[in-house]
Structure formats: C-alpha cells, structure tokens
C-alpha atoms as a PDB file:
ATOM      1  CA  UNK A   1     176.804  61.938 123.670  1.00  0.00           C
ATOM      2  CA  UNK A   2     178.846  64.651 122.578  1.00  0.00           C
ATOM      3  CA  UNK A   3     181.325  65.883 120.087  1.00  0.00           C
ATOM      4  CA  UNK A   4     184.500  67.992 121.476  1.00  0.00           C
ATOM      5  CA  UNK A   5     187.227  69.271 118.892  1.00  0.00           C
ATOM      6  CA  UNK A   6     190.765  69.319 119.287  1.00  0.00           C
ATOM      7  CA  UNK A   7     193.849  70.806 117.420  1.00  0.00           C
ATOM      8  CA  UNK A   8     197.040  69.216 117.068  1.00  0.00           C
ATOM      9  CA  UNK A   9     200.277  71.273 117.475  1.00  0.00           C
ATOM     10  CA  UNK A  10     203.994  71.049 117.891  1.00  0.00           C
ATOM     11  CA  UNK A  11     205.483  73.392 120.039  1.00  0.00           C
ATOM     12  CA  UNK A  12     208.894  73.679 120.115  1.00  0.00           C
ATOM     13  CA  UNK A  13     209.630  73.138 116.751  1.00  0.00           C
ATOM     14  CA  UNK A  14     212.415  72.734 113.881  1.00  0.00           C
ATOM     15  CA  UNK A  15     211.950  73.536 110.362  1.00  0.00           C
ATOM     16  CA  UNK A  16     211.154  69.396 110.455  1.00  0.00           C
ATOM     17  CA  UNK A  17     207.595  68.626 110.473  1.00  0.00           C
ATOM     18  CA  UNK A  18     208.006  65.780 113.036  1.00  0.00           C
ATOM     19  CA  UNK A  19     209.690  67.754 115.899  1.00  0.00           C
ATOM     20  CA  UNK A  20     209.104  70.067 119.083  1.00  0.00           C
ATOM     21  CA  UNK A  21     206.836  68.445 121.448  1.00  0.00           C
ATOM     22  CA  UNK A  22     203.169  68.186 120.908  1.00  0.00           C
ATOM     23  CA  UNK A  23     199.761  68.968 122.373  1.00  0.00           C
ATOM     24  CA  UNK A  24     196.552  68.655 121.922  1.00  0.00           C
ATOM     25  CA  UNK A  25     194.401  71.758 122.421  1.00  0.00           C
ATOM     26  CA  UNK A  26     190.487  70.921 123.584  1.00  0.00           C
ATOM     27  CA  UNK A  27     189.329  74.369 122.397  1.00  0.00           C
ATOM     28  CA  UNK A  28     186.136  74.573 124.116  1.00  0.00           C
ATOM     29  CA  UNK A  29     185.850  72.423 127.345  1.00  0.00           C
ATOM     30  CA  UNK A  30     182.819  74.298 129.070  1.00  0.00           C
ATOM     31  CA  UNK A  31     180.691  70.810 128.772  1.00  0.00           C
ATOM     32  CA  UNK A  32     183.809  68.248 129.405  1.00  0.00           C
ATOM     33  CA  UNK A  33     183.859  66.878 133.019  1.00  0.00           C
ATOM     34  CA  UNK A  34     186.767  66.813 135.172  1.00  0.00           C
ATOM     35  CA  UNK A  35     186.814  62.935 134.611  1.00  0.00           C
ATOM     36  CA  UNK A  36     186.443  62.871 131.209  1.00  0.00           C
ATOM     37  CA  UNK A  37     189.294  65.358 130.655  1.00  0.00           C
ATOM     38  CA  UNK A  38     191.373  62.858 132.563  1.00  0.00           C
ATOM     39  CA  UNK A  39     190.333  60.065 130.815  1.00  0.00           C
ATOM     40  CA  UNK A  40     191.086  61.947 127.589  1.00  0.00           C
ATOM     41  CA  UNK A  41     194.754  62.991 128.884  1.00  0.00           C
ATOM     42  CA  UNK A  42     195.114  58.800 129.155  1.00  0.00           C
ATOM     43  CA  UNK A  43     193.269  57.920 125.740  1.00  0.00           C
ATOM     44  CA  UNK A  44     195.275  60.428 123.717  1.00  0.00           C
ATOM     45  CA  UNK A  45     198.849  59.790 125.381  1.00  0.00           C
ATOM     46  CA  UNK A  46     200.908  62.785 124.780  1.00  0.00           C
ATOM     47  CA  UNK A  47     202.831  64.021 127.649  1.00  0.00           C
ATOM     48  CA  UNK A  48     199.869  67.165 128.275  1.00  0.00           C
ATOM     49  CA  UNK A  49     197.121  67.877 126.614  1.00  0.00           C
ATOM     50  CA  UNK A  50     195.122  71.114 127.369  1.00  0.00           C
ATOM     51  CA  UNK A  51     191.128  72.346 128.106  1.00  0.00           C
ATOM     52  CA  UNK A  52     190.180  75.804 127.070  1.00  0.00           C
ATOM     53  CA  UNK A  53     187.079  77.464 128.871  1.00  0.00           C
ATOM     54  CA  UNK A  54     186.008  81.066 129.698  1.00  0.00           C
ATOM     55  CA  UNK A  55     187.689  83.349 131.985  1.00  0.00           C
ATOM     56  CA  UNK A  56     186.543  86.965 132.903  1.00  0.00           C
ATOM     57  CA  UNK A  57     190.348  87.393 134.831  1.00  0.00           C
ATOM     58  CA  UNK A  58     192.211  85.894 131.410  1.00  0.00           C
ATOM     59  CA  UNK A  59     191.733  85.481 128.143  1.00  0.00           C
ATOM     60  CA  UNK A  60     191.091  82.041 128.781  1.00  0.00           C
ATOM     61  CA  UNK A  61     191.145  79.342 131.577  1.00  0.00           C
ATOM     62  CA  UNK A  62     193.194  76.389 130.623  1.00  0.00           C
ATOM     63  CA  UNK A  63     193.721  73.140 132.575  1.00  0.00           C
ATOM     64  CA  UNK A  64     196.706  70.973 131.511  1.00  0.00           C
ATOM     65  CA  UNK A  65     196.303  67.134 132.057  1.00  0.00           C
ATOM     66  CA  UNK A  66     199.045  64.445 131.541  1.00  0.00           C
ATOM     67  CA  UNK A  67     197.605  60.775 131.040  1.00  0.00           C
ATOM     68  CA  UNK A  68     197.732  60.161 134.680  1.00  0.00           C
ATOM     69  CA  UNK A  69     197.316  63.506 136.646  1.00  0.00           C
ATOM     70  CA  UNK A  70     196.691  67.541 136.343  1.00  0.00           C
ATOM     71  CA  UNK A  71     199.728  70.138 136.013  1.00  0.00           C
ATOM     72  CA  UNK A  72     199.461  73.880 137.506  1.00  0.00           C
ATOM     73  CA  UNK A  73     201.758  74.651 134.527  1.00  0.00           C
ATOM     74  CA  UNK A  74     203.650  73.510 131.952  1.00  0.00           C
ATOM     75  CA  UNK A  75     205.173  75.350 128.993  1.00  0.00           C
ATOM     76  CA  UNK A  76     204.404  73.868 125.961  1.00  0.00           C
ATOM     77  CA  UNK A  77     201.169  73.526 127.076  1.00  0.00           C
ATOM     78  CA  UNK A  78     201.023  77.646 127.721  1.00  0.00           C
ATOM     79  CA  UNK A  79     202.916  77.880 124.233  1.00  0.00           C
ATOM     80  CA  UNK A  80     200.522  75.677 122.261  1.00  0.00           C
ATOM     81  CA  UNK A  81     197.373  77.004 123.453  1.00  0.00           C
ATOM     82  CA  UNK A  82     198.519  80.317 123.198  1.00  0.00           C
ATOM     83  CA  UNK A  83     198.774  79.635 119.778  1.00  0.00           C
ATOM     84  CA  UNK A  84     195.698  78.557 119.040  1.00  0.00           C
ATOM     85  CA  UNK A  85     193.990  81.250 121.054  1.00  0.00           C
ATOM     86  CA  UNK A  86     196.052  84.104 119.609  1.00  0.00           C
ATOM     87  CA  UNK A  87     193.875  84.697 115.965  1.00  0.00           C
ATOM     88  CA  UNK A  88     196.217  87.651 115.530  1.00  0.00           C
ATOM     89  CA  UNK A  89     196.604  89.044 118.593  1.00  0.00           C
ATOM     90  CA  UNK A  90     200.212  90.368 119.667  1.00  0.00           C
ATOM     91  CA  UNK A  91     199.690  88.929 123.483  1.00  0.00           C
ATOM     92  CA  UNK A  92     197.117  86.099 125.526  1.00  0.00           C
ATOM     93  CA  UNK A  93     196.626  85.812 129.307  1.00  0.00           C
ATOM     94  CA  UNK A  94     195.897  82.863 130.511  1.00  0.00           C
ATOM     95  CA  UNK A  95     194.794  81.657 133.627  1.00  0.00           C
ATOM     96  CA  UNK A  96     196.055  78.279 135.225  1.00  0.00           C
ATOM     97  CA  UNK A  97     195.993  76.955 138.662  1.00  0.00           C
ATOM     98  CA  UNK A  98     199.383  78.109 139.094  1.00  0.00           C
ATOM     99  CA  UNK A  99     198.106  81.789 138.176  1.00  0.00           C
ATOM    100  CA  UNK A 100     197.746  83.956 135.083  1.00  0.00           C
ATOM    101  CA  UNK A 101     200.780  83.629 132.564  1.00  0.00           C
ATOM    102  CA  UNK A 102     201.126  86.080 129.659  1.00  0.00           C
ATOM    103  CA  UNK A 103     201.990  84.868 126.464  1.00  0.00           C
ATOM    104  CA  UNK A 104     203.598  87.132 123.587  1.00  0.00           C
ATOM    105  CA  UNK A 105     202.611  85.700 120.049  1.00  0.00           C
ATOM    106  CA  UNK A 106     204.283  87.016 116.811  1.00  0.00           C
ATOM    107  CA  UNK A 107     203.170  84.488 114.502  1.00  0.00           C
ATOM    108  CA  UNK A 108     204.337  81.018 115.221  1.00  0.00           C
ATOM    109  CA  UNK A 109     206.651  82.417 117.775  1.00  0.00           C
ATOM    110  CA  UNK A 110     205.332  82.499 121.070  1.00  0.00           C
ATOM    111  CA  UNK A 111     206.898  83.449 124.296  1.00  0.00           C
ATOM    112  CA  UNK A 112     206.076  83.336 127.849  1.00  0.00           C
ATOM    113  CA  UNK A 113     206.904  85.412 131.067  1.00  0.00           C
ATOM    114  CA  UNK A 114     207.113  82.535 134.150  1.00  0.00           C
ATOM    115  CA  UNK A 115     206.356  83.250 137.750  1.00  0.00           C
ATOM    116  CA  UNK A 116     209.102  84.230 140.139  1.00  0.00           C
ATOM    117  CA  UNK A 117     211.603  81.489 141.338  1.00  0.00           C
ATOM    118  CA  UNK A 118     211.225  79.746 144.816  1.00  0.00           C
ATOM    119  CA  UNK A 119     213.642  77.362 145.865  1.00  0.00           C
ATOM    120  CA  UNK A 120     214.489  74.237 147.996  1.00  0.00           C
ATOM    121  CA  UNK A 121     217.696  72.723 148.386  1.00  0.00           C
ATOM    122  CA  UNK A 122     218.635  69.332 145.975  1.00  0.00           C
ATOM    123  CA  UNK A 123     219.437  65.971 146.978  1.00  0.00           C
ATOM    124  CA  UNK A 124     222.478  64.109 148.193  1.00  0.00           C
ATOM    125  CA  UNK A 125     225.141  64.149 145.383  1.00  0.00           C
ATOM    126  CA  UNK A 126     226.109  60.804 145.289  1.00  0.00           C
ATOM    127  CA  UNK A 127     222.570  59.516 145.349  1.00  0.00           C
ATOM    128  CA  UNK A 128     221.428  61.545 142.456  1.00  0.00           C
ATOM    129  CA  UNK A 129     224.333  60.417 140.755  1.00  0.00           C
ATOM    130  CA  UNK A 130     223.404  56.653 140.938  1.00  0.00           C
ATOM    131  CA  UNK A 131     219.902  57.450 139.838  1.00  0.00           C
ATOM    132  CA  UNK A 132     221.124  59.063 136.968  1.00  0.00           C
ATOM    133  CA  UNK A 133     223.827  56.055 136.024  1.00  0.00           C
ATOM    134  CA  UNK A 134     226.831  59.196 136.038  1.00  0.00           C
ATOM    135  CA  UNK A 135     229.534  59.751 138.811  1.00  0.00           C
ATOM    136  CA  UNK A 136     229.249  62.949 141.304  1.00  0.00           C
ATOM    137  CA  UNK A 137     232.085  64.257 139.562  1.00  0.00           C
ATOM    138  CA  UNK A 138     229.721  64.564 136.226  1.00  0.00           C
ATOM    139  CA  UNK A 139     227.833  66.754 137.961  1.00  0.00           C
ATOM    140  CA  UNK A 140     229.887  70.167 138.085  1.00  0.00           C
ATOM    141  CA  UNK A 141     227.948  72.504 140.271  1.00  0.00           C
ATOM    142  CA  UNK A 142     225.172  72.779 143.210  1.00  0.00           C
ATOM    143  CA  UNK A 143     221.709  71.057 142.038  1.00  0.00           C
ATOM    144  CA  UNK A 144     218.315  72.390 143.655  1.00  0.00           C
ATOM    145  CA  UNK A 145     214.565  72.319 142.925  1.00  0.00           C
ATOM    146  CA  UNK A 146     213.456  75.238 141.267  1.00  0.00           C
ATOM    147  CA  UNK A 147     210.022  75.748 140.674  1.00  0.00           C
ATOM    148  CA  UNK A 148     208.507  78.880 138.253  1.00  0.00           C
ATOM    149  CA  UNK A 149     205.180  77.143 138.044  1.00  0.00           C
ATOM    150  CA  UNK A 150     206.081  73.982 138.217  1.00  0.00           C
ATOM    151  CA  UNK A 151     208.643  72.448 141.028  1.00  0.00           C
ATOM    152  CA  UNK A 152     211.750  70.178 138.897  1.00  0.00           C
ATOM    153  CA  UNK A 153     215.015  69.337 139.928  1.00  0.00           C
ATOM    154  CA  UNK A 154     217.753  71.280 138.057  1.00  0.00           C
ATOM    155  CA  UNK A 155     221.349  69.118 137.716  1.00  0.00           C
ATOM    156  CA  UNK A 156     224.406  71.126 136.079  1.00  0.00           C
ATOM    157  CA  UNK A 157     226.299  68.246 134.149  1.00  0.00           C
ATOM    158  CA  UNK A 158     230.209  68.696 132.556  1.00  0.00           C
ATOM    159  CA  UNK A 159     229.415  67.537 128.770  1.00  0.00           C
ATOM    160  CA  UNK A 160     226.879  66.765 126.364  1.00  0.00           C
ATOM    161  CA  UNK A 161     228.776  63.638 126.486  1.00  0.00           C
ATOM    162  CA  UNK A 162     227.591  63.307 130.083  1.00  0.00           C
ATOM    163  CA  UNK A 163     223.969  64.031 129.466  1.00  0.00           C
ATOM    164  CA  UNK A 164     223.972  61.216 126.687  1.00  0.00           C
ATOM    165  CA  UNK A 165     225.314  58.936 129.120  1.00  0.00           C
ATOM    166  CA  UNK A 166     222.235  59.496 131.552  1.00  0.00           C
ATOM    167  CA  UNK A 167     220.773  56.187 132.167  1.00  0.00           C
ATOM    168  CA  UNK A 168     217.811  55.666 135.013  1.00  0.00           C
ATOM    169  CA  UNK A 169     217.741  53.991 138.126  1.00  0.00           C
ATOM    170  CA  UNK A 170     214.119  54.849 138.805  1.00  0.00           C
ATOM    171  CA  UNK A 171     213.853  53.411 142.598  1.00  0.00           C
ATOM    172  CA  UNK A 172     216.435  55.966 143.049  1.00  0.00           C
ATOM    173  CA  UNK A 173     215.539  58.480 140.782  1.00  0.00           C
ATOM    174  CA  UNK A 174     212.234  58.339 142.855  1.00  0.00           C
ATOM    175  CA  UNK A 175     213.682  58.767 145.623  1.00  0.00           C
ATOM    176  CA  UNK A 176     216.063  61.905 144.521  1.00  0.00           C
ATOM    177  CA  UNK A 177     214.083  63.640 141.822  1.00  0.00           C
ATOM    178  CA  UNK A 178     210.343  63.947 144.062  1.00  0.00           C
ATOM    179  CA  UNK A 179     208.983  66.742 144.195  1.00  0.00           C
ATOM    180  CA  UNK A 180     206.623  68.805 147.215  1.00  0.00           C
ATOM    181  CA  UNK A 181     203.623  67.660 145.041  1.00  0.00           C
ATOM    182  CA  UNK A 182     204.800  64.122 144.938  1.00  0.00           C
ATOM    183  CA  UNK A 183     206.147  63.718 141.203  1.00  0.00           C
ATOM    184  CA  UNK A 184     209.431  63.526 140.155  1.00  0.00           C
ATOM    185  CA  UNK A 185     211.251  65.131 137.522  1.00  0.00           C
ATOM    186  CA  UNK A 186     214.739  66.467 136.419  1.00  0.00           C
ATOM    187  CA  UNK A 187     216.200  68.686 133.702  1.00  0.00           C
ATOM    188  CA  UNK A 188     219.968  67.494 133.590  1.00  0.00           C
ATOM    189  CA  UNK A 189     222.373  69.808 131.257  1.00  0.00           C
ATOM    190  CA  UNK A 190     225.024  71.496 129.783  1.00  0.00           C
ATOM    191  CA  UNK A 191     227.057  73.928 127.694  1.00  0.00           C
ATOM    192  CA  UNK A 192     227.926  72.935 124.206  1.00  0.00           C
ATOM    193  CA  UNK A 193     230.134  75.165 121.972  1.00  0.00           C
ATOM    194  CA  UNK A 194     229.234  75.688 118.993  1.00  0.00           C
ATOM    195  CA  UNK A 195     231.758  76.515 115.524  1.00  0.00           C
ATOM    196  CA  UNK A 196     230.201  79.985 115.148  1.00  0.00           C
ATOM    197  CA  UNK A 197     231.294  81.189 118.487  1.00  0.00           C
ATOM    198  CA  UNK A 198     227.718  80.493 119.946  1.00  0.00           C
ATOM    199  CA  UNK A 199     226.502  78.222 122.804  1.00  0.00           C
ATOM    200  CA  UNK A 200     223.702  75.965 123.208  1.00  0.00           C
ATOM    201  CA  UNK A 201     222.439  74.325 126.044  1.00  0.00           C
ATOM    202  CA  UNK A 202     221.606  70.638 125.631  1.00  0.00           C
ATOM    203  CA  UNK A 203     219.421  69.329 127.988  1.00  0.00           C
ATOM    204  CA  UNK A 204     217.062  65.966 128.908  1.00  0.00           C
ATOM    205  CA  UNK A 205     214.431  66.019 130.753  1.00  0.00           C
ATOM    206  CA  UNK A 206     213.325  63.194 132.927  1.00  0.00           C
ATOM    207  CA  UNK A 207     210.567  62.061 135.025  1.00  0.00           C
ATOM    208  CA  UNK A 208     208.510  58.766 136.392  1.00  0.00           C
ATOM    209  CA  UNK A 209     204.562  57.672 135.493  1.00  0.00           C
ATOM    210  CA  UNK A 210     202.779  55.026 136.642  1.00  0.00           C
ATOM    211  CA  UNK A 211     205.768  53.363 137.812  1.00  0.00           C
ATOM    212  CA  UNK A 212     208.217  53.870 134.664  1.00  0.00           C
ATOM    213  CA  UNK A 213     211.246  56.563 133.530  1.00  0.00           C
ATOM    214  CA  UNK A 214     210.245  58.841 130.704  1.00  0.00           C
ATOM    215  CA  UNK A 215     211.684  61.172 128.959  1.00  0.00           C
ATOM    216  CA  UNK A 216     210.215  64.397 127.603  1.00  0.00           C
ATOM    217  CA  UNK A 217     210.823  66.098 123.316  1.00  0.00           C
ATOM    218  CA  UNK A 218     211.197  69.719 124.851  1.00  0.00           C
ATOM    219  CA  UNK A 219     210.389  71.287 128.423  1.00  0.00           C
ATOM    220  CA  UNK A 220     209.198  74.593 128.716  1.00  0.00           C
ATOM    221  CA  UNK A 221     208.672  74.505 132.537  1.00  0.00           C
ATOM    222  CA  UNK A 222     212.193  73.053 132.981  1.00  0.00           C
ATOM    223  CA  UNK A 223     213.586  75.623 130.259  1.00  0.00           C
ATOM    224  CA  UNK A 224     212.278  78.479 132.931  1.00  0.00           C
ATOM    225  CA  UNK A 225     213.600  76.806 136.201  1.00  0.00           C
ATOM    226  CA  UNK A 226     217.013  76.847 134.556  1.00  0.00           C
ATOM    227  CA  UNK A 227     216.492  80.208 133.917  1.00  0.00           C
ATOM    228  CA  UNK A 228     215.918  80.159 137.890  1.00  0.00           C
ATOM    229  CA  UNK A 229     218.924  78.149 138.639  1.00  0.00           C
ATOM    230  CA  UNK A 230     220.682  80.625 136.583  1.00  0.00           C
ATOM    231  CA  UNK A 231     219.577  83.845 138.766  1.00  0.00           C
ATOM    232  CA  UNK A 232     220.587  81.546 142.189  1.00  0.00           C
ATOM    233  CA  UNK A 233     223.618  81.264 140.198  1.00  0.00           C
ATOM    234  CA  UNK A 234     224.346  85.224 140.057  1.00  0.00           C
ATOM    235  CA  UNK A 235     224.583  84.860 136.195  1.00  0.00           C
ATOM    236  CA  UNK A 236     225.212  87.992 134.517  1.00  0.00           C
ATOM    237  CA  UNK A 237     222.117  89.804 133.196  1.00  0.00           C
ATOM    238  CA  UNK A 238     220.405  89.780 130.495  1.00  0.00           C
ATOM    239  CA  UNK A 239     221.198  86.383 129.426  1.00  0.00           C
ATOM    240  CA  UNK A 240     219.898  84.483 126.306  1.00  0.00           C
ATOM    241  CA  UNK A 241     220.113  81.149 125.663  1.00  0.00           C
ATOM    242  CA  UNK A 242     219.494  78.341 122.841  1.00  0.00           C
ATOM    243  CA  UNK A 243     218.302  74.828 124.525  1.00  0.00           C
ATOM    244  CA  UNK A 244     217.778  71.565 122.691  1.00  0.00           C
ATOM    245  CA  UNK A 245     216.182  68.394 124.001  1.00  0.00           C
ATOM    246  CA  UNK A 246     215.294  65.256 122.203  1.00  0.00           C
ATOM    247  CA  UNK A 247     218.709  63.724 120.964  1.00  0.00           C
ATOM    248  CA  UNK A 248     218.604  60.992 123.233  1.00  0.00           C
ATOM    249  CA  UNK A 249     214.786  60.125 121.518  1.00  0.00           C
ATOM    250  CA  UNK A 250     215.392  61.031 118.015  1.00  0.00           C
ATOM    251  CA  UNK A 251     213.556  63.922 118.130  1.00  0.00           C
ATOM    252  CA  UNK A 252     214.489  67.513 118.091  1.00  0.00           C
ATOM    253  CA  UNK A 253     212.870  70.812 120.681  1.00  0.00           C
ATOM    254  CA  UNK A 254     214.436  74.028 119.781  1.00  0.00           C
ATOM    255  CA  UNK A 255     213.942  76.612 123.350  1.00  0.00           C
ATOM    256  CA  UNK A 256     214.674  80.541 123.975  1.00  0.00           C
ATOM    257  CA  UNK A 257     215.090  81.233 127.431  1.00  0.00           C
ATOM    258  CA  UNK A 258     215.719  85.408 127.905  1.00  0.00           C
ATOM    259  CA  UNK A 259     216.355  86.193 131.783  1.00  0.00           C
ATOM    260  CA  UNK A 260     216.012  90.093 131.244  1.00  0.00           C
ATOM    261  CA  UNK A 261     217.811  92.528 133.205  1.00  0.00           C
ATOM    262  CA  UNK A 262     215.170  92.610 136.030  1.00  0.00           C
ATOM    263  CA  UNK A 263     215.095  89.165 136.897  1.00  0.00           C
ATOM    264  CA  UNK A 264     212.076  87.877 134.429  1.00  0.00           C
ATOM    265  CA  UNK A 265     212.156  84.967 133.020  1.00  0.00           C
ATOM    266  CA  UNK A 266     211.077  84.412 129.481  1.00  0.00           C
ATOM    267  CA  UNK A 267     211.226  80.998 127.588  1.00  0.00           C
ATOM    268  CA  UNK A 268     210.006  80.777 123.640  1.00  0.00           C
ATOM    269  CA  UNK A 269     209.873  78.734 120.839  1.00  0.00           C
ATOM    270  CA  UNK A 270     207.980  78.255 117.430  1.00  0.00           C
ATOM    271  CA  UNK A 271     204.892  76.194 117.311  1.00  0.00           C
ATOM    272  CA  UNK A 272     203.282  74.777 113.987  1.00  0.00           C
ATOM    273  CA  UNK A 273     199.745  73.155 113.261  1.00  0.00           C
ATOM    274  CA  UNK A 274     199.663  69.981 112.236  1.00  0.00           C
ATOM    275  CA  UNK A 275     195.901  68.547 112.695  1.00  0.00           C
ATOM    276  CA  UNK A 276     192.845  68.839 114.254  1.00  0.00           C
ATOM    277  CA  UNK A 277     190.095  66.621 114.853  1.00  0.00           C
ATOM    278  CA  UNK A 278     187.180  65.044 117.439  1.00  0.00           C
ATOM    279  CA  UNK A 279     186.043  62.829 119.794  1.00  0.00           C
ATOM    280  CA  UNK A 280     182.710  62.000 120.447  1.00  0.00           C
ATOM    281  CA  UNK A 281     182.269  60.872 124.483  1.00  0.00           C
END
C-alpha cells in the first residue's frame, strides 16, 4: 500500500470560487503504475487529471489521463500543473507526449505557447449540422480539424444564440467530429459584442466517452486550435481574444488566446487552489 497526494485546482477561473475547469494534480507519480493512474483518472471523474514525475529535458514530465484514456495534451491540464509546479518561478517546461510546452506563470496567471498548427479538412456540412441539432446555414464559414497538440474539430457558428441551440446527435456526431486518434471532439463558436466596444468569443466544447455526449467547463486545447483556425483564416496579426465556455452547464471558464505577430499561439487564464488531499492504493 501506498499513499499518493494530490492538489485540487481550477483553471480557468472567475472571481467565483466554483468556476474554470478543474484538475487534479498527482504531484509525485514516480511509484504510480500506468494502470493505476488510469484507474485513478476513472475513480476521481474530472475531465483530466495529471501525473508529475522527473524529467532531465523539462522541468517536469506530466501525463494527462481522462477517466477512460491518456491525452498528449490538453490545456488546463498544462495550466494547472504549471501552477502547482511554478513555487515562484516566472516560466515551467514541461514535457508531454505531444512534446515540451512552456508555460509563463505570473502568479495565478498562467499562459502557454502551443505547438504549430497542422491541418485536415472538416466534414460534410450538412452532416455536421444534424449532429449538432443546427442548420448548415448556422454554420457561417469553412470548419476543419486543427490540431496544436491535440487534433479537435473547429465549427464557426452565426450567434451565441446558435451555440445555445447546439443539441447532440451523438451517432452522428461520432461519425463527424472523430478524430485521427479515434476520439471525437468539437469546439463550436462565435463572436459576441459586447456594450464596451469589446468582443468575446463564446464557445462549447463537445465530445463523446464511453458511448455518451459531454460537454467540457473551459478548453484550453480547443482555445489554441481556434487560434489555428484563425491563422488558416488569414486573420490579422496580433490578435487577442476573450473566450467563455460553460453557459450551457452553469458554469463559467474565462480564456486568453494571443496569436502574436509571428504566428505563436498563446492561450491563458487564471487558476486558483482549492484543495488537496490523498489516496492510499
């Protein structure tokens, strides 16, 4: 038997204590199995969870389960454990199977620098449409898989009206929203003006497990493939942009995404700590 400690944060967050998304951090994993963590993403049931051990090509080597399977990235994950890790430091590296991100900490804000786009081309209009319970003509521009780490599906929507209106059809969301590694998942989104002049970007993000629809609190990974979407896009450069997920689940993710004048593609957000604790396996 053992004891292995975990923190509890939310990443992502409001000035609300309930809000962002949250994680748990395993802060020293160098004696938890491969099976174990797995079994720990399902006991635990957060969306991720993450496993800290030594690296001597990062600060740290982190592995990011779900309850049912392991991520090469994910950005709340990279956010959260960044936090943890950071005791005071202006900057982590951290090593993941989908290479080493670097993470920017200034306090509870923490921001990190995603890989380079790639590309592949999105599904038939009309059938993403059904899956998502809107019309093609809701959907007001070209949607593609995007993948800075992780590979999503990317779908420009007309109003925040539309994006409330999403509804699943998960044999067809299945079928339109896979991606190359066999999972599917979807950011849909759009532009919301706001009374000061500003914009924000309200988003949902989508994706199956085990055989039912979820729906994530706040999604760094997708947060950067918009950012990518954005560059296939020819947006003008740098761009900055607000993003908030959680309204159709009652609870609110605040996102930065910077895409800097050279292409790089930045998403942050705040992160608080809210518990800690262990389990003994």
């Amino acid at each position: 038997m053992k004891q292995v400690q975990y923190q509890l944060v939310n990443v992502f967050a409001t000035d609300a204590l309930f809000s962002g998304n949250p994680l748990a951090v395993f802060t020293d994993a160098s004696e938890i199995t491969e099976f174990e963590m797995a079994a720990l993403g399902q006991q635990m049931n957060l969306s991720e969870i993450t496993f800290v051990m030594p690296s001597t090509e990062a600060d740290a080597h982190v592995r990011i389960f779900t309850p049912s399977y392991e991520m090469p990235f994910a950005g709340h994950p990279t956010l959260g454990t960044a936090f943890v890790l950071a005791n005071g430091k202006s900057s982590v590296r951290l090593k993941m199977k989908a290479g080493i991100i670097p993470v920017a900490c200034d306090g509870e804000q923490m921001t990190l620098t995603a890989n380079a786009p790639t590309y592949r081309d999105g599904p038939d209009m009309t059938t993403l449409a059904a899956a998502l319970g809107i019309t093609p003509t809701q959907i007001i521009a070209t949607p593609r898989f995007v993948n800075c780490g992780s590979e999503q599906l990317i779908v420009p929507l007309d109003s925040v009206a539309s994006v409330a209106q999403c509804n699943l059809n998960l044999a067809l969301f299945e079928q339109a929203a896979t991606n190359l590694a066999g999972r599917s998942g979807a950011l849909v989104w759009a532009r919301q003006n706001n009374a000061d002049g500003s914009e924000t970007v309200i988003a949902r993000f989508f994706w199956s497990q085990n055989g039912q629809s979820a729906e994530d609190f706040g999604t760094g990974s997708a947060c950067a493939n918009l950012g990518g979407w954005l560059l296939a896009e020819n947006a003008a450069l740098p761009l900055q942009i607000k993003m908030e997920q959680g309204h159709g689940i009652g609870r609110i993710a605040q996102l930065h995404l910077l895409v800097t004048a050279d292409r790089q593609i930045q998403v942050g957000g705040k992160v608080k700590a809210i518990g800690k604790g262990h389990f003994t396996i």
